[in-house]
N, C-alpha and C. Protein backbone atom coordinates (compact mmCIF):
# COMPACT_ATOMS: atom_id res chain seq x y z
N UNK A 1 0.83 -1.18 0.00
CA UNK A 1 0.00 0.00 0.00
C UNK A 1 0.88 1.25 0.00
N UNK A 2 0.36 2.15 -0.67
CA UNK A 2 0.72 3.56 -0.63
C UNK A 2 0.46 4.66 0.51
N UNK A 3 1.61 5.13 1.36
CA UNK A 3 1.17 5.64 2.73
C UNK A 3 0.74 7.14 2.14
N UNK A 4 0.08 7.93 2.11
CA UNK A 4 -0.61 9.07 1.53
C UNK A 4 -1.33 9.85 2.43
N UNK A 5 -0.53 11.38 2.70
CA UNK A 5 -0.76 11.92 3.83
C UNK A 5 -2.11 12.66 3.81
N UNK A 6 -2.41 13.13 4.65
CA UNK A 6 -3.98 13.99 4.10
C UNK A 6 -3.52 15.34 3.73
N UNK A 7 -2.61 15.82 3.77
CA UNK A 7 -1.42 16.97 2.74
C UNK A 7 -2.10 16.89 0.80
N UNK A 8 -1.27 15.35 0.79
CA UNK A 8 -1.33 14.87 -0.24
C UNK A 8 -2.48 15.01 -0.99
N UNK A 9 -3.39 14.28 -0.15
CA UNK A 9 -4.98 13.77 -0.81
C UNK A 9 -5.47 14.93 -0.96
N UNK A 10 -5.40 16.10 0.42
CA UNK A 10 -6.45 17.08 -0.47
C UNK A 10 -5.22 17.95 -2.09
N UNK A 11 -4.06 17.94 -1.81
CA UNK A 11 -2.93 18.37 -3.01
C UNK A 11 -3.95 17.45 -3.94
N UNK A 12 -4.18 16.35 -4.08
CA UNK A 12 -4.72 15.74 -5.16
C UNK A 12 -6.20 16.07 -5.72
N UNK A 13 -6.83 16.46 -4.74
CA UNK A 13 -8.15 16.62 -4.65
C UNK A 13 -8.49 17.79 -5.58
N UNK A 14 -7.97 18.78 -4.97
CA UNK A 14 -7.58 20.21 -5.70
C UNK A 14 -7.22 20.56 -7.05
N UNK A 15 -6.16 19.70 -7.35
CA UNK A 15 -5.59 19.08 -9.20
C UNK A 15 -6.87 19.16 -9.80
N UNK A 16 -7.45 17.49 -9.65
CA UNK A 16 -8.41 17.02 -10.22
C UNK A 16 -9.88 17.98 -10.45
N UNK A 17 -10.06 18.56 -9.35
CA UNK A 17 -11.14 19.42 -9.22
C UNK A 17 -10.73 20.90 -10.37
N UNK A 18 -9.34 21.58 -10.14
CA UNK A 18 -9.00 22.31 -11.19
C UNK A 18 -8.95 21.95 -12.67
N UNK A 19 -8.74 20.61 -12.91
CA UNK A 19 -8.79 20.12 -14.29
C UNK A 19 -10.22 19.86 -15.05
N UNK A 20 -10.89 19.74 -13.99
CA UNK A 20 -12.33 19.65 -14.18
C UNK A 20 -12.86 20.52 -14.57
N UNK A 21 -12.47 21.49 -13.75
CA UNK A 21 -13.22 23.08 -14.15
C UNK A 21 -12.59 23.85 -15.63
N UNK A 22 -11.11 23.49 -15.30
CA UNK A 22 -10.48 23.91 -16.98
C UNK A 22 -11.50 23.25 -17.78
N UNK A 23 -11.66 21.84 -18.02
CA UNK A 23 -12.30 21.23 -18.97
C UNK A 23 -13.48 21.65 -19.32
N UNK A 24 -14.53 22.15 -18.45
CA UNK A 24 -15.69 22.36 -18.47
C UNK A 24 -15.43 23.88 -19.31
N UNK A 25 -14.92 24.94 -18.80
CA UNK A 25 -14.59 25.93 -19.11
C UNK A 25 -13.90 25.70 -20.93
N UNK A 26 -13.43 25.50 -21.20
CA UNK A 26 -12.82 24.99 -22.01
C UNK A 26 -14.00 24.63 -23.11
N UNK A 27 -14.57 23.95 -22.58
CA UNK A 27 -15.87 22.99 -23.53
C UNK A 27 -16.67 24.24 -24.20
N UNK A 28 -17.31 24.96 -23.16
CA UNK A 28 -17.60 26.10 -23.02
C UNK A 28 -17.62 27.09 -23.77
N UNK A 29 -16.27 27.32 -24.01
CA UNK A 29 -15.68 28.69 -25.08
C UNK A 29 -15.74 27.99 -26.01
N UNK A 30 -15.38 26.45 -26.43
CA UNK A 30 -15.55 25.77 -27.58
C UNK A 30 -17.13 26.06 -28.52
N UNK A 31 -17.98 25.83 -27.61
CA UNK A 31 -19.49 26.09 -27.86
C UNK A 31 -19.75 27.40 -28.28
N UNK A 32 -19.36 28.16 -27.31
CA UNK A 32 -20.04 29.37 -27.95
C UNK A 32 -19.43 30.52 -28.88
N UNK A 33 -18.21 29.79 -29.02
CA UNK A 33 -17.21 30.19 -30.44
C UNK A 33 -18.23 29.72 -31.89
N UNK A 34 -18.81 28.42 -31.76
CA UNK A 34 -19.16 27.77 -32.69
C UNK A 34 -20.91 28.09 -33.08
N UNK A 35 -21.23 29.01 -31.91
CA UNK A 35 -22.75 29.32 -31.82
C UNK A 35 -22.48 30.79 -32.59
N UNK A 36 -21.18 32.06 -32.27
CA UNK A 36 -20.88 32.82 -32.45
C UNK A 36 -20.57 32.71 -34.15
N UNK A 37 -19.97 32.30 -34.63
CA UNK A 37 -19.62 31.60 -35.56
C UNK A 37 -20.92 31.48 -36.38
N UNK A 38 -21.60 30.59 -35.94
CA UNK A 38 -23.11 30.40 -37.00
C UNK A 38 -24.03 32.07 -37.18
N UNK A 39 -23.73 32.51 -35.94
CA UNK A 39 -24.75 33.83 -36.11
C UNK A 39 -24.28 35.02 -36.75
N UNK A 40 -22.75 34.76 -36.92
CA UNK A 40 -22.21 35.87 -38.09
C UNK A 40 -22.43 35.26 -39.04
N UNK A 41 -22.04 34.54 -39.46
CA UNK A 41 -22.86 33.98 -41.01
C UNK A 41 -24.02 33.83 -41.97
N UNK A 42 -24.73 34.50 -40.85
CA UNK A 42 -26.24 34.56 -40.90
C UNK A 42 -26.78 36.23 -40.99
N UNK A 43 -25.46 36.62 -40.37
CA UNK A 43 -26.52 38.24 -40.50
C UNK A 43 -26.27 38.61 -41.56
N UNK A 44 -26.76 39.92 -41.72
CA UNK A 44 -26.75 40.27 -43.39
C UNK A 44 -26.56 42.30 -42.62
N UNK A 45 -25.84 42.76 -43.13
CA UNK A 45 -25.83 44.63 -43.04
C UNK A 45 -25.70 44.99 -44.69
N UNK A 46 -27.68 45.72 -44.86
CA UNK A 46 -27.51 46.47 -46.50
C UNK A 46 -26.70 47.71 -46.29
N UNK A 47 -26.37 47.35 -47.61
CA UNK A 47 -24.98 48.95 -48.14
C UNK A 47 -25.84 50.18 -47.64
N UNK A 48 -27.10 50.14 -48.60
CA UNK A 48 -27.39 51.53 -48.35
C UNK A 48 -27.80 52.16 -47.00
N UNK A 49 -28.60 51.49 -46.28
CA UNK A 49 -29.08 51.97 -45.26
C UNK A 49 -28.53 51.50 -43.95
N UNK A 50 -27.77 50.68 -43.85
CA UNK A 50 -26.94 50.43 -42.79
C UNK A 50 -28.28 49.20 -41.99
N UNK A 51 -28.97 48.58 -42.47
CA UNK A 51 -29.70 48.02 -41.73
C UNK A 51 -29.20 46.86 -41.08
N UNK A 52 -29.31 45.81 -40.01
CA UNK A 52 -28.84 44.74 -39.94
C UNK A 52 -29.54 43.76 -39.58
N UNK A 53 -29.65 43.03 -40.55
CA UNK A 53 -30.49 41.89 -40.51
C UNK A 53 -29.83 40.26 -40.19
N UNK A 54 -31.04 39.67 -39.39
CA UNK A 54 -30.26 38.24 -39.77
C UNK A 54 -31.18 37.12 -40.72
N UNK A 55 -30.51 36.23 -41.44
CA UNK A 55 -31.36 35.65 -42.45
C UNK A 55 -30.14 34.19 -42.46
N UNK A 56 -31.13 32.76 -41.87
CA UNK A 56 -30.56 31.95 -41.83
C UNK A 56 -30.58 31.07 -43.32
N UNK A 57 -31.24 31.31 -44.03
CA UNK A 57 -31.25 30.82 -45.50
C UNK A 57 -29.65 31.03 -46.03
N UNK A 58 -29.61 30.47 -47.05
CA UNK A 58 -28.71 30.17 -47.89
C UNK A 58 -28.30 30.99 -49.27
N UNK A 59 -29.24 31.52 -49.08
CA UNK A 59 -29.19 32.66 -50.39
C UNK A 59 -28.28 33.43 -50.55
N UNK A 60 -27.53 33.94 -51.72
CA UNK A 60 -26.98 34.58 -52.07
C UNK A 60 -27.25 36.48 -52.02
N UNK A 61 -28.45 36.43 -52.55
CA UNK A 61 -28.88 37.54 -52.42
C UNK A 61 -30.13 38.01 -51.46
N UNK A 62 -30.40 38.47 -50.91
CA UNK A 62 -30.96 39.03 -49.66
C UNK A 62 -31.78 40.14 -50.28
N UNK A 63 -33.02 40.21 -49.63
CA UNK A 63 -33.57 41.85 -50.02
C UNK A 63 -33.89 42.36 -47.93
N UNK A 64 -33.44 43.80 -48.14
CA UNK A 64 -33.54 44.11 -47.13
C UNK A 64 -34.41 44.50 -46.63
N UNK A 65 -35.25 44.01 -45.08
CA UNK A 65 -36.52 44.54 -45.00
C UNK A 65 -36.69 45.89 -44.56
N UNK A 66 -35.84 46.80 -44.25
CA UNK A 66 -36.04 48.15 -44.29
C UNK A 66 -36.17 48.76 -45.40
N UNK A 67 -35.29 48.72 -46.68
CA UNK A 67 -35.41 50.01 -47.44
C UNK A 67 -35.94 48.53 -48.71
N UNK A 68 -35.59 47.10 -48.77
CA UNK A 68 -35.76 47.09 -50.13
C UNK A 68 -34.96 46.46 -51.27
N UNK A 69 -33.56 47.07 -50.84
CA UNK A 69 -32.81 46.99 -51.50
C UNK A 69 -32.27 45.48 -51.66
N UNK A 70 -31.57 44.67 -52.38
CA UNK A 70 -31.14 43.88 -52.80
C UNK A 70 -29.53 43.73 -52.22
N UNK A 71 -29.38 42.70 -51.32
CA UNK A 71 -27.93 43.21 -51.04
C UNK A 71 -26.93 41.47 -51.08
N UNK A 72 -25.58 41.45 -51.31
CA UNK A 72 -24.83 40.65 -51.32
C UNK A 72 -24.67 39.89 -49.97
N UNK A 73 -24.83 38.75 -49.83
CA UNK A 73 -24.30 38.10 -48.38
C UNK A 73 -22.45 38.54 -48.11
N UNK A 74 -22.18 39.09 -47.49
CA UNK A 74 -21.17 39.17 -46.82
C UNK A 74 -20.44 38.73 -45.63
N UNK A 75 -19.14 39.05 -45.37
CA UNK A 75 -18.71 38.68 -44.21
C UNK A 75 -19.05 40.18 -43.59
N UNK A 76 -19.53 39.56 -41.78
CA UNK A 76 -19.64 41.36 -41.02
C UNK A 76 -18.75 41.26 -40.08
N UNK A 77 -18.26 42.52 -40.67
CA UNK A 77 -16.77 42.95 -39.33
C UNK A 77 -17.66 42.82 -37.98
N UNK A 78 -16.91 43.32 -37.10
CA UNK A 78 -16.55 43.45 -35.94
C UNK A 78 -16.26 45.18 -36.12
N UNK A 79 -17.03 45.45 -34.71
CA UNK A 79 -16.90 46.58 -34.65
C UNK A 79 -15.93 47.09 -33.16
């Protein structure tokens, strides 16, 4: 047997419990990188009027429901 002080065990306890929480944390930012990710791809900002829409379709071209206009799917910065 392994003599293992109660020093030790909670030293161990503590590890495991920190790795846990990294992991979870971790999982976490994984997810909502990938949720973040889907919802820029989806919005749509027309040229002319600055509107910003989101539109989960696939379409190429978009009409905007404020002014009308017809606009290109793009990538949207970051502001």
């Amino acid at each position: 047997m392994f003599r293992v002080t109660l020093s030790h065990l909670i030293l161990i306890y503590m590890a495991v419990l920190l790795g846990i929480l990294c992991f979870a944390w971790l999982v976490g930012e994984v997810i909502r990188f990938r949720q973040d990710n889907r919802k820029r791809r989806s919005m749509v900002v027309c040229d002319i009027c600055g509107h910003s829409f989101e539109d989960p379709s696939e379409r190429e071209l978009l009409t905007c429901p404020s002014c009308g206009r017809l606009n290109e799917r793009g990538k949207v910065r970051e502001i």
